[in-house]
PDB file of N, CA and C in Angstrom:
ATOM      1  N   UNK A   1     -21.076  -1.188   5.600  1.00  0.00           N
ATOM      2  CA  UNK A   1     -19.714  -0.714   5.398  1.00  0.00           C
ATOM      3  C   UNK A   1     -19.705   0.341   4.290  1.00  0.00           C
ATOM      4  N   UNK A   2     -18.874   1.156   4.393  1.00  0.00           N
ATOM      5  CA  UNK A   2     -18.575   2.322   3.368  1.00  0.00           C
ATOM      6  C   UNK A   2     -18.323   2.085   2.061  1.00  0.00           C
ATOM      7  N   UNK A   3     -18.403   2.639   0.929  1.00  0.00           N
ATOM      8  CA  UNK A   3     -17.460   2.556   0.288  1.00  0.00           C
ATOM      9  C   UNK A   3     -16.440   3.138  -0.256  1.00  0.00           C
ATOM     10  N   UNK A   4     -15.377   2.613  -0.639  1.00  0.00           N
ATOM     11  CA  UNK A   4     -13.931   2.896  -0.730  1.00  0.00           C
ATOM     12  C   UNK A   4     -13.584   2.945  -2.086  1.00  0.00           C
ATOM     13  N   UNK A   5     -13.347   4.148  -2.225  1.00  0.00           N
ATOM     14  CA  UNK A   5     -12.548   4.028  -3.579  1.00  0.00           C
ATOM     15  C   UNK A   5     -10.919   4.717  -3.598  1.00  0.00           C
ATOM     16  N   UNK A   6     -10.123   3.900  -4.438  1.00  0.00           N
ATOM     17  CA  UNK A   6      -8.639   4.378  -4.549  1.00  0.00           C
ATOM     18  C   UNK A   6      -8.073   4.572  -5.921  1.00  0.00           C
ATOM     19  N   UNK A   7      -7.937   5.541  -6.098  1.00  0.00           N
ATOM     20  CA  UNK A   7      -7.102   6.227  -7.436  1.00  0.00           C
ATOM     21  C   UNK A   7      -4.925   5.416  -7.238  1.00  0.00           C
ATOM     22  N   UNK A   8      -5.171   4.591  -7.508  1.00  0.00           N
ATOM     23  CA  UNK A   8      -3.713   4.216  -7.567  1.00  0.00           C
ATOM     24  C   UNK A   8      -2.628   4.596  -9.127  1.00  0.00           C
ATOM     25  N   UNK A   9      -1.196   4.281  -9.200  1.00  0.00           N
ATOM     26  CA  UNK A   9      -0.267   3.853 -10.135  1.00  0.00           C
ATOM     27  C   UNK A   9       0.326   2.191  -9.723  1.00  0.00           C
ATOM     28  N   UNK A  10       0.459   2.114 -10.371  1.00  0.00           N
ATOM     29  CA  UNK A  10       1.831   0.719 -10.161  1.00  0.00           C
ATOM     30  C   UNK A  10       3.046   1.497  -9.643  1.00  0.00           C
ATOM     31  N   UNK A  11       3.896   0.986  -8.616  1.00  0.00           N
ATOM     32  CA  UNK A  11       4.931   0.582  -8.156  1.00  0.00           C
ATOM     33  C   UNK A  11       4.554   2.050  -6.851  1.00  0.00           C
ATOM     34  N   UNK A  12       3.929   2.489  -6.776  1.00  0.00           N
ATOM     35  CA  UNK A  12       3.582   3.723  -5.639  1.00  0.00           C
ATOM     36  C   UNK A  12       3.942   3.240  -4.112  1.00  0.00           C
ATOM     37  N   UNK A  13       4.341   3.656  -3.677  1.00  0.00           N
ATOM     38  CA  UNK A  13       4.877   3.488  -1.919  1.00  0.00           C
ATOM     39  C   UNK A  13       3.700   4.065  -1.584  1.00  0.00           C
ATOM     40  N   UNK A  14       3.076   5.538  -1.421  1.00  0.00           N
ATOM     41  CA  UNK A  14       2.091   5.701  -1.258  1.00  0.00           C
ATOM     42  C   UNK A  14       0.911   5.013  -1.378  1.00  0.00           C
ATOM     43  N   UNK A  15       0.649   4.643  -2.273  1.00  0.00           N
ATOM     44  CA  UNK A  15      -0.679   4.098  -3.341  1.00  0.00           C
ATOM     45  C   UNK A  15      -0.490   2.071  -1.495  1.00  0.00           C
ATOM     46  N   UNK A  16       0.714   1.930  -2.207  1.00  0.00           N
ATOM     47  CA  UNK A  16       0.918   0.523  -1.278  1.00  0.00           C
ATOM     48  C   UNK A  16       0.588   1.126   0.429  1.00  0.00           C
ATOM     49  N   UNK A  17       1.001   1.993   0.875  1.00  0.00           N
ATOM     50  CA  UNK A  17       0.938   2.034   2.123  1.00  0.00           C
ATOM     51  C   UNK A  17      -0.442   2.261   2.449  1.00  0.00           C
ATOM     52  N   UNK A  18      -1.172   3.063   1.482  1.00  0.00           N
ATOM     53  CA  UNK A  18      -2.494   3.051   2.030  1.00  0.00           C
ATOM     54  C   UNK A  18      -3.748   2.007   1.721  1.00  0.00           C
ATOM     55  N   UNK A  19      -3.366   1.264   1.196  1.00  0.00           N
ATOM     56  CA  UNK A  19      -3.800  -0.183   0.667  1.00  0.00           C
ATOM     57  C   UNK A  19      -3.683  -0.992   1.776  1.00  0.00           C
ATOM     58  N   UNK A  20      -2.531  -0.395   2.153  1.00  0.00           N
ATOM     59  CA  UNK A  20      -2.238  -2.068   3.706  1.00  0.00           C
ATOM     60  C   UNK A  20      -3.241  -1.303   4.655  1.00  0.00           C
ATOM     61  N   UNK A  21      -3.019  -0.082   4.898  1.00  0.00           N
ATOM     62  CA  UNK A  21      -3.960   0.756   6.129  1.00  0.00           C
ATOM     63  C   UNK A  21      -5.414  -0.016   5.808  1.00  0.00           C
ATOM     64  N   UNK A  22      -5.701   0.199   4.614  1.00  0.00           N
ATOM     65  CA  UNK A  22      -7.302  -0.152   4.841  1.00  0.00           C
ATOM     66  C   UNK A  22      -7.197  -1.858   4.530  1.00  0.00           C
ATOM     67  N   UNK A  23      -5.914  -2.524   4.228  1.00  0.00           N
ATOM     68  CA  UNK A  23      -6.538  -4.041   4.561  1.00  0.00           C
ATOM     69  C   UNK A  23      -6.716  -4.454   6.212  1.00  0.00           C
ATOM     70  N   UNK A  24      -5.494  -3.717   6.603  1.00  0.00           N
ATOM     71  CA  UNK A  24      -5.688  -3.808   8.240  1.00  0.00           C
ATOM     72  C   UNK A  24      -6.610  -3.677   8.623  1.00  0.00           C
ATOM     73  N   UNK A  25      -7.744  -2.731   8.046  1.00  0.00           N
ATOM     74  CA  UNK A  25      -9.067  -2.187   8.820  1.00  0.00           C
ATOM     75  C   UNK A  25     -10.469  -3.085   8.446  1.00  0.00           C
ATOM     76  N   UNK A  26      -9.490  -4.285   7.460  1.00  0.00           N
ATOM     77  CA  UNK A  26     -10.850  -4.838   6.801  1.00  0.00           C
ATOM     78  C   UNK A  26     -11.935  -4.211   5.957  1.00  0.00           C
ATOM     79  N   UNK A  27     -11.711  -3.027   5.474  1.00  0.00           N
ATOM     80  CA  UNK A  27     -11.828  -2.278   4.419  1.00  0.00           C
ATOM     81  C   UNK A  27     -12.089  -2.734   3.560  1.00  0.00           C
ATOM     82  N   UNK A  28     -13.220  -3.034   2.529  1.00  0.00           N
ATOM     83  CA  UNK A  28     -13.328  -3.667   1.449  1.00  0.00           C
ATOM     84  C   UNK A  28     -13.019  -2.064   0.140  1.00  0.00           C
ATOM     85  N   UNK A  29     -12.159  -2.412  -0.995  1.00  0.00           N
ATOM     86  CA  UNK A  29     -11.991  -1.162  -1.580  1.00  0.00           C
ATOM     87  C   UNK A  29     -12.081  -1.775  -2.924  1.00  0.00           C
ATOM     88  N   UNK A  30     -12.213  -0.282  -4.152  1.00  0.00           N
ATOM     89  CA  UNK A  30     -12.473  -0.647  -5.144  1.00  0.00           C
ATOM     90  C   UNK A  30     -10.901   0.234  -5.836  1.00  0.00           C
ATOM     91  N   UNK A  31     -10.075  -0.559  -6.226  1.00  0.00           N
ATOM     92  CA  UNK A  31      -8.336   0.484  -6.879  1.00  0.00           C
ATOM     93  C   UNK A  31      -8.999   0.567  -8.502  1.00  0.00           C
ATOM     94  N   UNK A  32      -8.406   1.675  -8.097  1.00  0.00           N
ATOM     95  CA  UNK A  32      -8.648   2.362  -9.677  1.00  0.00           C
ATOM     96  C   UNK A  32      -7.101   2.974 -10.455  1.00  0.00           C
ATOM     97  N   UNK A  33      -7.065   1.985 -11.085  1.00  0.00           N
ATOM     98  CA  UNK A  33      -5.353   1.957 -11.696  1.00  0.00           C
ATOM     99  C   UNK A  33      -5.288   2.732 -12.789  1.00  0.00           C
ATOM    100  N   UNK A  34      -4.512   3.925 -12.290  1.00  0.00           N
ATOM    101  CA  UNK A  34      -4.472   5.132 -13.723  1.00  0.00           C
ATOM    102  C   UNK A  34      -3.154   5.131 -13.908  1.00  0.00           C
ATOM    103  N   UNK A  35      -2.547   4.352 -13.670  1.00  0.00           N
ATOM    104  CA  UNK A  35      -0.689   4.020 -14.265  1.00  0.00           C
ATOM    105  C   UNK A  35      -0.888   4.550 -15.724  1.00  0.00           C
ATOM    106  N   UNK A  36      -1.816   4.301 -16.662  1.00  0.00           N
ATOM    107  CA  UNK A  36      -1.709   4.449 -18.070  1.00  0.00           C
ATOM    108  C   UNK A  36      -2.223   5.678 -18.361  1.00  0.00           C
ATOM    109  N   UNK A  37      -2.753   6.317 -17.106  1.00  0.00           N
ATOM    110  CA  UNK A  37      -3.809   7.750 -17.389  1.00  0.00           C
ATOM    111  C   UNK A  37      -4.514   7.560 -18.107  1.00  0.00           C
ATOM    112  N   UNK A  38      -5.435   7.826 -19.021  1.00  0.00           N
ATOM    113  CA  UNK A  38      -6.645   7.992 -19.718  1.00  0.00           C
ATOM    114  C   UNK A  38      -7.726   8.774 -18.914  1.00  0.00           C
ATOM    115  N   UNK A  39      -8.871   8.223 -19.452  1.00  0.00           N
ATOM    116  CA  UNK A  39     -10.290   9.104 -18.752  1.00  0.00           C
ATOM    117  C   UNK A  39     -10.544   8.975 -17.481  1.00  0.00           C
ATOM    118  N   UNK A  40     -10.272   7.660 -16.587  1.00  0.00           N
ATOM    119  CA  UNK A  40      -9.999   7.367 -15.370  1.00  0.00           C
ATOM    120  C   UNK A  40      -9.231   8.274 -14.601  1.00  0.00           C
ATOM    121  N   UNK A  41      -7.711   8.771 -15.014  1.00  0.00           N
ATOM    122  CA  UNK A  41      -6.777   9.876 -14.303  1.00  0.00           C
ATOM    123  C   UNK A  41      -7.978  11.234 -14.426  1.00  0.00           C
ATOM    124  N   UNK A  42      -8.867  11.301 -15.709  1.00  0.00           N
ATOM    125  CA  UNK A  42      -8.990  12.947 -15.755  1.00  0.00           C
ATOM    126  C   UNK A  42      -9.940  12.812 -14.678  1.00  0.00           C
ATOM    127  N   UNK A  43     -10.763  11.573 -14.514  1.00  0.00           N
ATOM    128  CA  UNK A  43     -11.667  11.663 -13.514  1.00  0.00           C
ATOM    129  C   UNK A  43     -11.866  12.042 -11.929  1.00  0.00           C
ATOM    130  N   UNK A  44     -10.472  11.503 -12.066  1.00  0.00           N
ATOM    131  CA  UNK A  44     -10.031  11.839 -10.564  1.00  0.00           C
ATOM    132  C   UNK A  44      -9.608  13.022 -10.363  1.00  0.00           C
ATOM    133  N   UNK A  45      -8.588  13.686 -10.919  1.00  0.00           N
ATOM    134  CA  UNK A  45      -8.179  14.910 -10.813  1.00  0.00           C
ATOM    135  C   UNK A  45      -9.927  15.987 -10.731  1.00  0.00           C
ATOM    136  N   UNK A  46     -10.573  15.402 -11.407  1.00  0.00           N
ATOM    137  CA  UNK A  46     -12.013  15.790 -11.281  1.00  0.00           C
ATOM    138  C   UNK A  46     -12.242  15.950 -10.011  1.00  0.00           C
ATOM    139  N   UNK A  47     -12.382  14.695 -10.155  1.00  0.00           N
ATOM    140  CA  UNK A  47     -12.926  14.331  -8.251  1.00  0.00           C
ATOM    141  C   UNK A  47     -12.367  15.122  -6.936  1.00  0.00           C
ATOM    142  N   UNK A  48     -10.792  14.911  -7.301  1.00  0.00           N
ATOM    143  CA  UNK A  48     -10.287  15.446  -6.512  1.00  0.00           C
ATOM    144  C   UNK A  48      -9.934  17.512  -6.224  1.00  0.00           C
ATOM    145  N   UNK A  49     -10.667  17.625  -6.584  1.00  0.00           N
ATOM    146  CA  UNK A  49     -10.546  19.199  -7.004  1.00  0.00           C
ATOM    147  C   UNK A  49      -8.749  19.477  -7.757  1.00  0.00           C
ATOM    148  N   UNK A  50      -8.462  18.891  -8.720  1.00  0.00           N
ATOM    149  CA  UNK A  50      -7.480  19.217  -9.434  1.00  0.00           C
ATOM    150  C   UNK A  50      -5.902  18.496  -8.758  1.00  0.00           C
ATOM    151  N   UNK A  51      -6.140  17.783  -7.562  1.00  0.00           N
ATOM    152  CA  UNK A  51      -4.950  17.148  -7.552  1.00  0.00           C
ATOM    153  C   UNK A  51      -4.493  16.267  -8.188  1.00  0.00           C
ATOM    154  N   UNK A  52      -3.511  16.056  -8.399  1.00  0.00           N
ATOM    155  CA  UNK A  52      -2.499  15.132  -9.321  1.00  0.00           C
ATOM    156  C   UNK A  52      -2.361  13.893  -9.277  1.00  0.00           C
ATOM    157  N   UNK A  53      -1.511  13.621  -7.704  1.00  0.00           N
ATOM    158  CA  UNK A  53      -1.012  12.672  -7.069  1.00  0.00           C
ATOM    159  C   UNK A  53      -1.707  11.310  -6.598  1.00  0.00           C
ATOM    160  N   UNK A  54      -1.192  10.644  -6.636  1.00  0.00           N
ATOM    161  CA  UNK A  54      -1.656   9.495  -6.034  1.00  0.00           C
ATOM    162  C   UNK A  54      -1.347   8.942  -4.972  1.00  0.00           C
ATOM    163  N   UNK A  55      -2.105   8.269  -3.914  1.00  0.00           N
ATOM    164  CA  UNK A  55      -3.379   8.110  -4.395  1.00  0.00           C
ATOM    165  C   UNK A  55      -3.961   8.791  -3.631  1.00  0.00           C
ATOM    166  N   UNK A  56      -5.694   9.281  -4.561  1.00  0.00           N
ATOM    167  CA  UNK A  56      -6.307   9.623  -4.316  1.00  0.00           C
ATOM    168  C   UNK A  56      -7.884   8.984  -3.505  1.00  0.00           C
ATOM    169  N   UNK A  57      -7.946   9.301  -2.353  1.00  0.00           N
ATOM    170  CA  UNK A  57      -8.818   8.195  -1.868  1.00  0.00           C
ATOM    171  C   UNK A  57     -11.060   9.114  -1.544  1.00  0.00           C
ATOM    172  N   UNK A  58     -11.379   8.266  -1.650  1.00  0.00           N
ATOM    173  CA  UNK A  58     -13.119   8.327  -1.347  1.00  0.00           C
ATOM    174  C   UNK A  58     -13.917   7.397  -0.402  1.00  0.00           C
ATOM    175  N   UNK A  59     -14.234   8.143   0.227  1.00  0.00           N
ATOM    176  CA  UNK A  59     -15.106   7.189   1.156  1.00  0.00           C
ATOM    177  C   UNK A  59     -16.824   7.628   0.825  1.00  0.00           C
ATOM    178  N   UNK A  60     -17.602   7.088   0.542  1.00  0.00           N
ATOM    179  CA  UNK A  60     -18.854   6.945   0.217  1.00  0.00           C
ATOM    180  C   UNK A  60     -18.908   8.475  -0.282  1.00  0.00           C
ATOM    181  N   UNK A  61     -18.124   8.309  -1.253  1.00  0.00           N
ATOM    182  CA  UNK A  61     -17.980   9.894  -2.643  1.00  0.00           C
ATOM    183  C   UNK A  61     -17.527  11.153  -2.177  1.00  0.00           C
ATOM    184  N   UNK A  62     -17.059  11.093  -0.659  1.00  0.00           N
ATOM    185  CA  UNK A  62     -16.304  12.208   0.070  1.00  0.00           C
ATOM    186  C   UNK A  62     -14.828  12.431  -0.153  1.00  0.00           C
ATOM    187  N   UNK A  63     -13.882  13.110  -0.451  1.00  0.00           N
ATOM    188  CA  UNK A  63     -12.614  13.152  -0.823  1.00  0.00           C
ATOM    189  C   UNK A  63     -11.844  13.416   0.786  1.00  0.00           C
ATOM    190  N   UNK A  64     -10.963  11.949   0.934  1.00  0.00           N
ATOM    191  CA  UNK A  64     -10.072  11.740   2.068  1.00  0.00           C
ATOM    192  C   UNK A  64      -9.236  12.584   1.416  1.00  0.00           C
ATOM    193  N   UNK A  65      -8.522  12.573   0.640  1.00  0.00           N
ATOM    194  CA  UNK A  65      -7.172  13.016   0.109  1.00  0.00           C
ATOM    195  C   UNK A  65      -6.394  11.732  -0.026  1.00  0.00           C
ATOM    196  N   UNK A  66      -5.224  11.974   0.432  1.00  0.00           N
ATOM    197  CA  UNK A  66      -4.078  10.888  -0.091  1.00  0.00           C
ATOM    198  C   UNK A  66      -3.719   9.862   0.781  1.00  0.00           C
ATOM    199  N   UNK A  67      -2.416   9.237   1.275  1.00  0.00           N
ATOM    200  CA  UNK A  67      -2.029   8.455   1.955  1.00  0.00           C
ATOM    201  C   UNK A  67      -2.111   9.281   3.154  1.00  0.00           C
ATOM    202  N   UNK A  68      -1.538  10.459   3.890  1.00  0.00           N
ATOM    203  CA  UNK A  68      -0.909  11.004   4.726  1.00  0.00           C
ATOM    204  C   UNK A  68      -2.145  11.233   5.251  1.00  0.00           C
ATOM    205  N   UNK A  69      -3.283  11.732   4.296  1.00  0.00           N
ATOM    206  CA  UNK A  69      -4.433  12.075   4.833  1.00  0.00           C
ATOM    207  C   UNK A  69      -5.406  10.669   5.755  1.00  0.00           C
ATOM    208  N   UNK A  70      -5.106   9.778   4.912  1.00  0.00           N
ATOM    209  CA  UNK A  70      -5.504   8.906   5.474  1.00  0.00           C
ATOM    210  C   UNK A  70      -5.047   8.018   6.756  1.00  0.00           C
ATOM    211  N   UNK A  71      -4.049   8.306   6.810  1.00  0.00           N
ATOM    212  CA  UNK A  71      -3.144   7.913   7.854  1.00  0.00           C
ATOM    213  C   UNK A  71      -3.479   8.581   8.954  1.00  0.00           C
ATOM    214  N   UNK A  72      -3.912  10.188   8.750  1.00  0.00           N
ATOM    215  CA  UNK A  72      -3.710  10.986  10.103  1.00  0.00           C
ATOM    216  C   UNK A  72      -5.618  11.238  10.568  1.00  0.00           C
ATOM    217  N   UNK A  73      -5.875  10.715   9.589  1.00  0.00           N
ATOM    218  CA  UNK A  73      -7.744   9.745  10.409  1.00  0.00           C
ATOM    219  C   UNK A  73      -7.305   8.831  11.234  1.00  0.00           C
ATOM    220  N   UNK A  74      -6.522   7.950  10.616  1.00  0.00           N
ATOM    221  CA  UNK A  74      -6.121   6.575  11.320  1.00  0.00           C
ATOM    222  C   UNK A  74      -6.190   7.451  12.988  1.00  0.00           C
ATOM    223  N   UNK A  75      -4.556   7.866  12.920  1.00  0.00           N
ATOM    224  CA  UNK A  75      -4.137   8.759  14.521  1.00  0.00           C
ATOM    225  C   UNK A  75      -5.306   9.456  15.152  1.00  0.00           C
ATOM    226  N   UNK A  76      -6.261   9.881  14.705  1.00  0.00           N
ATOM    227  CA  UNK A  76      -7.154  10.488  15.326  1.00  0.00           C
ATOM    228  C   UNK A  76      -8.195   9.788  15.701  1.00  0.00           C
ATOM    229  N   UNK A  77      -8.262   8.830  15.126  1.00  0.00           N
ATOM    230  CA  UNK A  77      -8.923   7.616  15.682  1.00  0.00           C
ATOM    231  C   UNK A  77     -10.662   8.177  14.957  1.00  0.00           C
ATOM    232  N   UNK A  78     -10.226   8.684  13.690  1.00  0.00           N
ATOM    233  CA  UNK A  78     -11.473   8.934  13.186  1.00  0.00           C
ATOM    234  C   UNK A  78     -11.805   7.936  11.723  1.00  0.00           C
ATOM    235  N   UNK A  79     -11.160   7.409  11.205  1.00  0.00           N
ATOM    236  CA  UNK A  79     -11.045   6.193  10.360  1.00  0.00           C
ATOM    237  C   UNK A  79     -11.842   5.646  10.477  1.00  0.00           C
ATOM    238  N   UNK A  80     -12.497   4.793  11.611  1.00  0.00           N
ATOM    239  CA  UNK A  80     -13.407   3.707  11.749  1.00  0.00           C
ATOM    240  C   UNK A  80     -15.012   4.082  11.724  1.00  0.00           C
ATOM    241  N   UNK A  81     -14.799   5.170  12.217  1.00  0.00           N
ATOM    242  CA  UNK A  81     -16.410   5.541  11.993  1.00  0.00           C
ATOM    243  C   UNK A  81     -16.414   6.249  10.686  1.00  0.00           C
ATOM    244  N   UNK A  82     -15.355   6.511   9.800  1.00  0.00           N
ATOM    245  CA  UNK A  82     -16.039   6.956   8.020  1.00  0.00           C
ATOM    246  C   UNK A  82     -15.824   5.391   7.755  1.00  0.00           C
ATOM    247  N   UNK A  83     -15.106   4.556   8.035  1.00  0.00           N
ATOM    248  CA  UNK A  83     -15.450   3.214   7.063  1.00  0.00           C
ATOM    249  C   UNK A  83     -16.831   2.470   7.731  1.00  0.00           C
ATOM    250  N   UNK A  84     -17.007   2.428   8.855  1.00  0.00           N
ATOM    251  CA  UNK A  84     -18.365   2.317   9.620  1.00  0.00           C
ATOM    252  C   UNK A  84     -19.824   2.279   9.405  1.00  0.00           C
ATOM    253  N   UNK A  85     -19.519   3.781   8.281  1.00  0.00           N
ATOM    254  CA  UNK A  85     -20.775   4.118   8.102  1.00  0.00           C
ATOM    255  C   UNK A  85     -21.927   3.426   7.293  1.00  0.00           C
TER     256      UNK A  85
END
């Protein structure tokens, strides 16, 4: 199985919706809670080539992007083979 990493906040609709996507998928993930920002937020914005928002998601150190992004793998039915791998 892949691994998963998620750049979350507390109380995020986003951050939550894509949390349920990958429990549905049996997704094992690792949340990375930058509600407080510190070195963790700069990391990501790192990671993420300078985006902000949350959340920010990784699949075996590749940048999905966000919820929407992840969602529209889901629809394409390409999701299962990056968590697959």
């Amino acid at each position: 199985m892949a691994k998963v990493e998620i750049y979350t906040k507390a109380w995020c609709p986003y951050c939550i919706r894509a949390k349920r996507l990958l429990n549905a998928k049996g997704a094992a993930f690792e949340e990375i809670d930058i509600t407080m920002g510190g070195p963790r937020r700069a990391e990501m914005i790192d990671r993420a080539s300078g985006r902000t928002t949350v959340p920010q998601i990784f699949i075996d150190g590749g940048h999905i992007g966000g919820s929407d992004d992840l969602a529209a793998l889901e629809a394409q039915g390409r999701l299962d083979a990056l968590l697959n791998s």
